[in-house]
Protein backbone atom coordinates (compact mmCIF):
# COMPACT_ATOMS: atom_id res chain seq x y z
CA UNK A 1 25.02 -26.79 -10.56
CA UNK A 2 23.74 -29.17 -7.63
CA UNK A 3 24.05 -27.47 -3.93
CA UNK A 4 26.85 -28.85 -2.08
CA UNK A 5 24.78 -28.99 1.02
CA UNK A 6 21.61 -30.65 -0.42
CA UNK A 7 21.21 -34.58 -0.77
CA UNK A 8 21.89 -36.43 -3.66
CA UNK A 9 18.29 -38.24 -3.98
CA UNK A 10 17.08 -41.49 -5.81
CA UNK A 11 13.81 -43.47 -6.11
CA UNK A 12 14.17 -46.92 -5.59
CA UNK A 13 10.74 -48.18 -6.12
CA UNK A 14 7.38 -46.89 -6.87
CA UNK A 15 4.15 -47.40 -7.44
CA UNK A 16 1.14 -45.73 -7.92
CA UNK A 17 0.45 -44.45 -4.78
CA UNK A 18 3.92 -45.58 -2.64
CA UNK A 19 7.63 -44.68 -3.49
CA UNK A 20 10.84 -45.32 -1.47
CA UNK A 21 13.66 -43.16 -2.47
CA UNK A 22 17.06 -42.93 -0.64
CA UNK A 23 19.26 -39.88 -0.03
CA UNK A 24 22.93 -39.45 0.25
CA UNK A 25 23.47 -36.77 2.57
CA UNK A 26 26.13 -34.21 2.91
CA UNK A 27 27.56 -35.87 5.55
CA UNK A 28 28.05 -39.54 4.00
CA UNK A 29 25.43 -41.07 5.67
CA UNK A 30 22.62 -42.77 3.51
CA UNK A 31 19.26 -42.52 4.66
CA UNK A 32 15.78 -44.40 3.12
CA UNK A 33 12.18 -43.29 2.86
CA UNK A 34 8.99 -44.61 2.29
CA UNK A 35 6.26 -42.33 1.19
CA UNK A 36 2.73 -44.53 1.93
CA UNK A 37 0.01 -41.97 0.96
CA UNK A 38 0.86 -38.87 3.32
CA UNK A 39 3.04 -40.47 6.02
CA UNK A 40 6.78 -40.84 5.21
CA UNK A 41 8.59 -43.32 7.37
CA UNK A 42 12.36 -42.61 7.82
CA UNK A 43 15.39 -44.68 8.03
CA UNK A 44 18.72 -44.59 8.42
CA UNK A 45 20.27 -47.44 6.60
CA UNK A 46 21.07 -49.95 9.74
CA UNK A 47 16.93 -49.62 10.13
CA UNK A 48 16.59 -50.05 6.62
CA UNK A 49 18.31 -53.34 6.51
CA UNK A 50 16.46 -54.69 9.16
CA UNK A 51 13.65 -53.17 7.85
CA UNK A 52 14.07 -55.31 4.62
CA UNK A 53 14.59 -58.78 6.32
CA UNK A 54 11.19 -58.02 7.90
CA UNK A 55 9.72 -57.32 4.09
CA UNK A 56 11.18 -60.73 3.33
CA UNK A 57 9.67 -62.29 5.89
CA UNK A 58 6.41 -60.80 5.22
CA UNK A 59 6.80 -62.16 1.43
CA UNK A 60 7.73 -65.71 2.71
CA UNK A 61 4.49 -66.03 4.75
């Protein structure tokens, strides 16, 4: 049986040497990760949205 207190987690992307994964925390809030290599970048999900309109713009250039 899962612990209460741990996050629920789930990979969103990933590649062969990236992933982004999200966790639901215990408290309801949703946070978002991006592993690149051995940094891990951390968001909660107001950054993440803005964080994904810069992607897009990125993509569009």
């Amino acid at each position: 049986m899962a612990n209460p207190s741990e996050p629920k987690t789930e990979t969103i992307a990933e590649t062969e040497n990236y992933i982004a994964w999200k966790a639901d925390e215990p408290d309801g809030e949703t946070t978002y990760h991006i592993e690149l290599n051995n940094v891990t970048v951390h968001f909660f999900e107001e950054e993440w949205e803005e964080f994904l309109q810069l992607a897009k713009l990125l993509i569009k250039k």
